[in-house]
Protein backbone atom coordinates (compact mmCIF):
# COMPACT_ATOMS: atom_id res chain seq x y z
CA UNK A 1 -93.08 159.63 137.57
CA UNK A 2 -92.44 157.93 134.40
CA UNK A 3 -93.68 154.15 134.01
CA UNK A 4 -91.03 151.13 132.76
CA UNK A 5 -92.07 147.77 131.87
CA UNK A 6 -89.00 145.34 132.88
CA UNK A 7 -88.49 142.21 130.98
CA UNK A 8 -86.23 139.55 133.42
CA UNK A 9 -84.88 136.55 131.86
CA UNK A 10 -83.90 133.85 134.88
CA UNK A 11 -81.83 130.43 134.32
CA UNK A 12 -84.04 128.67 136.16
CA UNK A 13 -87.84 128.71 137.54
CA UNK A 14 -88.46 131.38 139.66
CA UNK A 15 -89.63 130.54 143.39
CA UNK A 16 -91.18 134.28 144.18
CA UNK A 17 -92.05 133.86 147.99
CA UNK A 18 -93.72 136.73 150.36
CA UNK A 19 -89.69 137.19 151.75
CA UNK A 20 -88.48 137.71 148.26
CA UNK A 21 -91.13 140.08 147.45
CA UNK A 22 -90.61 141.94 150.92
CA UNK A 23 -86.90 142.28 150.03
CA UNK A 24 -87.38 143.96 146.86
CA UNK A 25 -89.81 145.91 148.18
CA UNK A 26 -87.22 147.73 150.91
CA UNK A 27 -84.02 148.07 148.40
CA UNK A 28 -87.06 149.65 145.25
CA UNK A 29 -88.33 152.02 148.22
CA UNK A 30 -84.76 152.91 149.39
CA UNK A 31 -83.67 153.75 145.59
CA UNK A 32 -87.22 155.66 145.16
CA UNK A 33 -88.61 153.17 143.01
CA UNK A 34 -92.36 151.59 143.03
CA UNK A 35 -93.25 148.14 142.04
CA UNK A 36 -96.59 148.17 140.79
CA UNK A 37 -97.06 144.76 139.93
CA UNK A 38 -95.69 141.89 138.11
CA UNK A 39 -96.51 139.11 135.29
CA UNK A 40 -94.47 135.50 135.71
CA UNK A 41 -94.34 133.60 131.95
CA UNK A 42 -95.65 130.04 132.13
CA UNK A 43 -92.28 128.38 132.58
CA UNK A 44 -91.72 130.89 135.13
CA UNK A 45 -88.70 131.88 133.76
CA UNK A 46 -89.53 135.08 132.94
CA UNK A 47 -91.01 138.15 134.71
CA UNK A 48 -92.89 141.01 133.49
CA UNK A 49 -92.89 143.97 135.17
CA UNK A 50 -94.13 147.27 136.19
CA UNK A 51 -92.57 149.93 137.58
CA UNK A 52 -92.94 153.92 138.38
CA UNK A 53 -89.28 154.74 138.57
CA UNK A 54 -87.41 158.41 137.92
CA UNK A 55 -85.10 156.99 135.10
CA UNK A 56 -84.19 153.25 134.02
CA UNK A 57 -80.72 153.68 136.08
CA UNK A 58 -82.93 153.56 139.71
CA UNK A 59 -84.48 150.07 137.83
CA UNK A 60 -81.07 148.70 136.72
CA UNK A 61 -79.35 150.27 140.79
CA UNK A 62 -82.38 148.19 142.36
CA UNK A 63 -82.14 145.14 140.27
CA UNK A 64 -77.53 145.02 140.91
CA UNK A 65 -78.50 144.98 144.78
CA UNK A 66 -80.77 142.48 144.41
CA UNK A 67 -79.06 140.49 142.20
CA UNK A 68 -81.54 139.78 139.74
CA UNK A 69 -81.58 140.52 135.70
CA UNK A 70 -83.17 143.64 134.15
CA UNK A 71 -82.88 142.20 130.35
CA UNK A 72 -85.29 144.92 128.98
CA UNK A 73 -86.06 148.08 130.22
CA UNK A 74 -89.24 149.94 128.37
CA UNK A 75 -90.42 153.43 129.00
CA UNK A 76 -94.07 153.47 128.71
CA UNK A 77 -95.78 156.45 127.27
CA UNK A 78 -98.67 158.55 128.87
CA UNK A 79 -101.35 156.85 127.55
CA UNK A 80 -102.82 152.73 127.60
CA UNK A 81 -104.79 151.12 125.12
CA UNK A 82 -107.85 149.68 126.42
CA UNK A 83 -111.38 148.19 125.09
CA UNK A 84 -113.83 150.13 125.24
CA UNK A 85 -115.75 153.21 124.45
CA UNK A 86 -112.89 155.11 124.89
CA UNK A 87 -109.84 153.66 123.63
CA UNK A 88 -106.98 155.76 124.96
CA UNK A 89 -106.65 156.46 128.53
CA UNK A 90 -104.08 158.63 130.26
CA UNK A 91 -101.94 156.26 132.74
CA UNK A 92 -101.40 158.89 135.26
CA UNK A 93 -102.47 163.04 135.38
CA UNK A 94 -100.47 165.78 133.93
């Protein structure tokens, strides 16, 4: 399954709690999206996240029923950059 990052702009600092996090949990399963994890900005305004999601509509379907922002939706390509000896790295197998 393809791999998104999602950029989320909020008005005001986010308060993610373990009940927040279950909820979006339940409506990302029920749409057949996975939340793999997430990044909050220092003002915590702003999330980062990833996601392994069919197309960017099940992102944008999750994120109306939640009622939260998906500014920016990125597909990610098959490989990751990392340090090392060797530099690219397939994210998932073919």
């Amino acid at each position: 399954m393809p791999l998104y990052l999602i950029e989320r702009n909020f008005a005001e600092q986010l308060n993610a709690t373990r009940e927040v996090a279950t909820a979006v949990c339940e409506v990302n399963s029920a749409v057949g999206i996975d939340w793999i994890y997430s990044f909050l900005s220092a003002d915590k305004k702003k999330t980062y996240c990833l996601y392994e999601a069919p197309n960017p509509e099940a992102i944008r379907e999750a994120a109306r029923k939640l009622n939260i922002p998906a500014d920016v939706i990125i597909e990610l390509g098959e490989s990751r950059i990392t340090p090392g000896p060797q530099l690219f790295v397939p994210t998932r197998s073919t």
